[in-house]
Protein backbone atom coordinates (compact mmCIF):
# COMPACT_ATOMS: atom_id res chain seq x y z
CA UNK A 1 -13.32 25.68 -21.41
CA UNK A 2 -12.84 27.78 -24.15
CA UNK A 3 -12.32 31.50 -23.21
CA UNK A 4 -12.02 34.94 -25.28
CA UNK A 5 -9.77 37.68 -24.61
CA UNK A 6 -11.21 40.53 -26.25
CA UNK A 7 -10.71 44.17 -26.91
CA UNK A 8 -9.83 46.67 -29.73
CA UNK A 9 -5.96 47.11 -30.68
CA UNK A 10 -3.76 48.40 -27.70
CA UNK A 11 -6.39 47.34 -25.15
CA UNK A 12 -3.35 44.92 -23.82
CA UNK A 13 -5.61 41.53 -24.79
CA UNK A 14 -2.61 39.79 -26.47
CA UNK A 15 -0.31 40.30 -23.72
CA UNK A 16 -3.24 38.90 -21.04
CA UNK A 17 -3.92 36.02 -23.28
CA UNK A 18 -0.27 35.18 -22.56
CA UNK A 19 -0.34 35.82 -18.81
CA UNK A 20 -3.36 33.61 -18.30
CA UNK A 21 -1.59 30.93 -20.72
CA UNK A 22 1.15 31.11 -18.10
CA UNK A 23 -1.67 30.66 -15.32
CA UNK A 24 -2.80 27.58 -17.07
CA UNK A 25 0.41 25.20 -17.77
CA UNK A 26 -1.95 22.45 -20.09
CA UNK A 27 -4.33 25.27 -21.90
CA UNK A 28 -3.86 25.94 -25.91
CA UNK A 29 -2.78 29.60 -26.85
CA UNK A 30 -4.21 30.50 -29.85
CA UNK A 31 -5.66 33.85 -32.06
CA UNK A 32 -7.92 35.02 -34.56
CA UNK A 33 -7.00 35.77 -36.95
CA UNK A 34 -3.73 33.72 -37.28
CA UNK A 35 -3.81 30.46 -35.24
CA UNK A 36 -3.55 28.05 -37.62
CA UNK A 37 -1.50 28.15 -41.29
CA UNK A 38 -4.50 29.73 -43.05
CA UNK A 39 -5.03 32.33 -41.01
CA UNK A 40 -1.44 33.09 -40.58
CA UNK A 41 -1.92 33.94 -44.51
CA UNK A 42 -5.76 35.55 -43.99
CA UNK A 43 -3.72 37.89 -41.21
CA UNK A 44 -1.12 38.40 -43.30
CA UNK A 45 -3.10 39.49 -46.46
CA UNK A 46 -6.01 41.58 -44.71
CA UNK A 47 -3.14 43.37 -42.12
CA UNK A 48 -0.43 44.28 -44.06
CA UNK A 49 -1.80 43.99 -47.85
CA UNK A 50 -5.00 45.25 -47.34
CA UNK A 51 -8.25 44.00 -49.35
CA UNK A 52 -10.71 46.76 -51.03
CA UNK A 53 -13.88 44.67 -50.23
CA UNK A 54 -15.28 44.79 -47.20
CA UNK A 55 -17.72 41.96 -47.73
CA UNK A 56 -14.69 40.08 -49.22
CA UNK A 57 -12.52 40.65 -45.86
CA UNK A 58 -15.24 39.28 -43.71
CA UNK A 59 -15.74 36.19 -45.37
CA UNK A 60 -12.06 35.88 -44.96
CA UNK A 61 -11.82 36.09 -41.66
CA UNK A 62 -15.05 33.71 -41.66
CA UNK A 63 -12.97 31.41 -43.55
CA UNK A 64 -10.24 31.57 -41.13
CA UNK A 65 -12.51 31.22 -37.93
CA UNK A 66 -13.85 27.77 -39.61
CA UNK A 67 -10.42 26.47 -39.82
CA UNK A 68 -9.46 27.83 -36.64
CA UNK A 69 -12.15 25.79 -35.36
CA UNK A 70 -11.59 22.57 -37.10
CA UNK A 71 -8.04 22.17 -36.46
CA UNK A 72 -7.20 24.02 -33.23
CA UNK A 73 -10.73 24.68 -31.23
CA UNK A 74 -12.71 21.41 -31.97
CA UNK A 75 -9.82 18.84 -31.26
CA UNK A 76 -9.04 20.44 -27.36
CA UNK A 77 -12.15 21.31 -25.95
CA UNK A 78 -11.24 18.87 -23.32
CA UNK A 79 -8.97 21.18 -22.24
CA UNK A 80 -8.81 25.19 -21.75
CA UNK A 81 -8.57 26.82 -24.62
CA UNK A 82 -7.18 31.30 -24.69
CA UNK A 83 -7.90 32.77 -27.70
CA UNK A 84 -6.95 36.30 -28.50
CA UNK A 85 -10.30 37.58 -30.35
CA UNK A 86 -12.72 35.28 -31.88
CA UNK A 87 -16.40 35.75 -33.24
CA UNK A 88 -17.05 39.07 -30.65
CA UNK A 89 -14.70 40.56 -32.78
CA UNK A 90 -15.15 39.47 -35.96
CA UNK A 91 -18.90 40.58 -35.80
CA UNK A 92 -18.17 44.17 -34.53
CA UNK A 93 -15.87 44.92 -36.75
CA UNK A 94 -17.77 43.74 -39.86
CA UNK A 95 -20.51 45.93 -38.11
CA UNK A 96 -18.03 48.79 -37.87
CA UNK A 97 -17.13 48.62 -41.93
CA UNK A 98 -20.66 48.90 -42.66
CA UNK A 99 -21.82 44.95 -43.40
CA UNK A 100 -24.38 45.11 -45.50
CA UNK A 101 -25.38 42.15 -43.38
CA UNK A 102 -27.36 42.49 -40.00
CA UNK A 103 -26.30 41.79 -36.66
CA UNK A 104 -27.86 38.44 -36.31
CA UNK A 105 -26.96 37.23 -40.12
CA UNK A 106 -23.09 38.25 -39.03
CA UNK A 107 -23.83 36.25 -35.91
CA UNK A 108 -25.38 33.04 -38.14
CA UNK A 109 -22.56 33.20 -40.28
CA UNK A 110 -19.91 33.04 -36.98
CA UNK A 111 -22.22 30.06 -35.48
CA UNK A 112 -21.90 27.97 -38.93
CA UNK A 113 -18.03 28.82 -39.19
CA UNK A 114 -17.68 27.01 -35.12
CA UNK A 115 -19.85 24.43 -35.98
CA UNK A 116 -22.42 26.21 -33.33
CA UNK A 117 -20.00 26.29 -30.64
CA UNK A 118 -20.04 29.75 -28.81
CA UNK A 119 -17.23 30.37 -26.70
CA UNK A 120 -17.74 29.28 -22.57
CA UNK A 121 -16.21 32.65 -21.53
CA UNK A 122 -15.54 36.34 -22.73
CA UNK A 123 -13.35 38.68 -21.33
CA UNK A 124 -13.60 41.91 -22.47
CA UNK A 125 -10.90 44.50 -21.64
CA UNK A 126 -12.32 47.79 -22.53
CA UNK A 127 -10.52 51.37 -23.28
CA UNK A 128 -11.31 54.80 -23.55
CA UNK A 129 -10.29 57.92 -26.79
CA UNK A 130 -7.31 58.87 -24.06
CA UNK A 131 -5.72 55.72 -23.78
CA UNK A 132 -6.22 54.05 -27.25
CA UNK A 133 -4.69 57.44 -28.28
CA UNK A 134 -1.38 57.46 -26.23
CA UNK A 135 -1.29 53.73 -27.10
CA UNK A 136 -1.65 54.03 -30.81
CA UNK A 137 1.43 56.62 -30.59
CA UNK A 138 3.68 54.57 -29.64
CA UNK A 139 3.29 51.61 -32.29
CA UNK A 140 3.50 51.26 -36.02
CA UNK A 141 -0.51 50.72 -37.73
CA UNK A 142 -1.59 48.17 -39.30
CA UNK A 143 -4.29 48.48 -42.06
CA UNK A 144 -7.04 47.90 -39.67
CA UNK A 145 -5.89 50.79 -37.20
CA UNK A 146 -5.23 53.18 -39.91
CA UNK A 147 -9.14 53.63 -40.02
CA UNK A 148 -8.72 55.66 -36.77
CA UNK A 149 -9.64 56.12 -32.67
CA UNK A 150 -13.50 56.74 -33.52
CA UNK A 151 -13.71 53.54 -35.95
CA UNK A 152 -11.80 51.85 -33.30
CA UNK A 153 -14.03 53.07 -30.38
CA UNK A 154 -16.95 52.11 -33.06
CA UNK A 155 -15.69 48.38 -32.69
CA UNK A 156 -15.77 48.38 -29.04
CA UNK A 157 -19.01 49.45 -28.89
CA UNK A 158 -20.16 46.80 -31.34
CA UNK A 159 -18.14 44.50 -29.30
CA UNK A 160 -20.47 45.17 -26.27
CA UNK A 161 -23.50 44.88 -27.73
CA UNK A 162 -22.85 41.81 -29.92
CA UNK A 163 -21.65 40.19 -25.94
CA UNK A 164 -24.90 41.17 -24.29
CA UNK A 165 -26.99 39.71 -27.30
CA UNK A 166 -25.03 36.35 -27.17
CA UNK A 167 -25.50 36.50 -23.23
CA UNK A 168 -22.14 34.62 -23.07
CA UNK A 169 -20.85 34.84 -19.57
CA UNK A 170 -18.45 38.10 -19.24
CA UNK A 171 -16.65 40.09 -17.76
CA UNK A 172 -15.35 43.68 -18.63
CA UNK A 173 -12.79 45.09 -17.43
CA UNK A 174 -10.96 48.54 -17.65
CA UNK A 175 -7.48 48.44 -20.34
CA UNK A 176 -6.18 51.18 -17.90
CA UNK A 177 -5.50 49.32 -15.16
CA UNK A 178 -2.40 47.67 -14.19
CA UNK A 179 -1.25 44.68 -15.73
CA UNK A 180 -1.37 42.25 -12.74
CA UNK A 181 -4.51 44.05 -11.57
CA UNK A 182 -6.20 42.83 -14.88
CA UNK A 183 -4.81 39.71 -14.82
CA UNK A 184 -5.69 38.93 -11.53
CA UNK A 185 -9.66 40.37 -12.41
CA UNK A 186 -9.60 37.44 -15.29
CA UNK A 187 -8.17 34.82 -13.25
CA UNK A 188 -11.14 35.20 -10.48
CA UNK A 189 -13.74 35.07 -13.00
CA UNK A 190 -12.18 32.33 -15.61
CA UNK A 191 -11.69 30.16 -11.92
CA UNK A 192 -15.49 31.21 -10.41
């Protein structure tokens, strides 16, 4: 089964993706963008170095959702599979920075990078201006959350929408909550 733990920085996704890995002794832990070596250098360069095209930035986190795929997704379906992020958030944020490409050519492109494999799952843990605000205070930005709380909140609403058109089996669930609370939310609907 492979699942998605998604949500806009702060939301607390990377630290459920660990929780449920810890849930799940034989699943793969992995993230976009990052989980293999190439992304580790896409991350790296669109993060902390920043890149002036927008068109250039999504084709490089395409490039790093193809290998991710190849060499981490495609060889353990047999087993479950957390990512932190994947396509869901690689669409709405190329949506948020103005793509000159529509939803479904954004969503094309994501199906040829995994080789038409959509995710089984999405979890999607959503937050509100309040929290992503007391959140963002109390951590250094990176590149990508320098553009702000709206352009952030702009992402999460993209994220919705591009989860309801994919009508991948979800579930949403508040960032606000407590930690075991949420993790015990995901665990009842990754197990259903």
């Amino acid at each position: 089964m492979y699942i998605l733990i998604e949500g806009i920085d702060t939301s607390g996704k990377s630290t459920q993706a660990q929780l449920l890995y810890r849930s799940y002794p034989d699943a793969i832990l992995t993230k976009e963008p990052g989980g293999c070596r190439l992304g580790e250098e896409i991350r790296e360069m669109i993060l902390h170095k920043g890149v002036e095209s927008k068109t250039a930035e999504l084709f490089l986190f395409l490039a790093d959702r193809a290998e991710h795929f190849e060499t981490v997704i495609k060889p353990n379906l047999d087993r479950i599979i957390i990512s932190d992020r994947g396509l869901v958030s690689g669409i709405a944020y190329a949506l948020a920075n103005g793509s000159p490409l529509s939803r479904d050519q954004l969503i094309d492109l994501n199906r040829l990078a995994l080789d038409n494999h959509l995710p089984d799952k999405v979890v999607l843990l959503e937050t509100d201006e309040t929290v992503l605000g007391s959140r963002m205070k109390q951590k250094a930005e990176d590149k990508i959350e320098q553009r702000g709380i709206d352009y952030l909140l702009e992402v999460q609403h993209h994220m919705k929408e591009v989860i309801a058109h994919l009508k991948i089996p979800h579930h949403s669930i508040p960032a606000n909550l407590p930690i075991e609370e949420i993790h015990r939310h995901i665990k009842e609907f990754i197990d259903d």
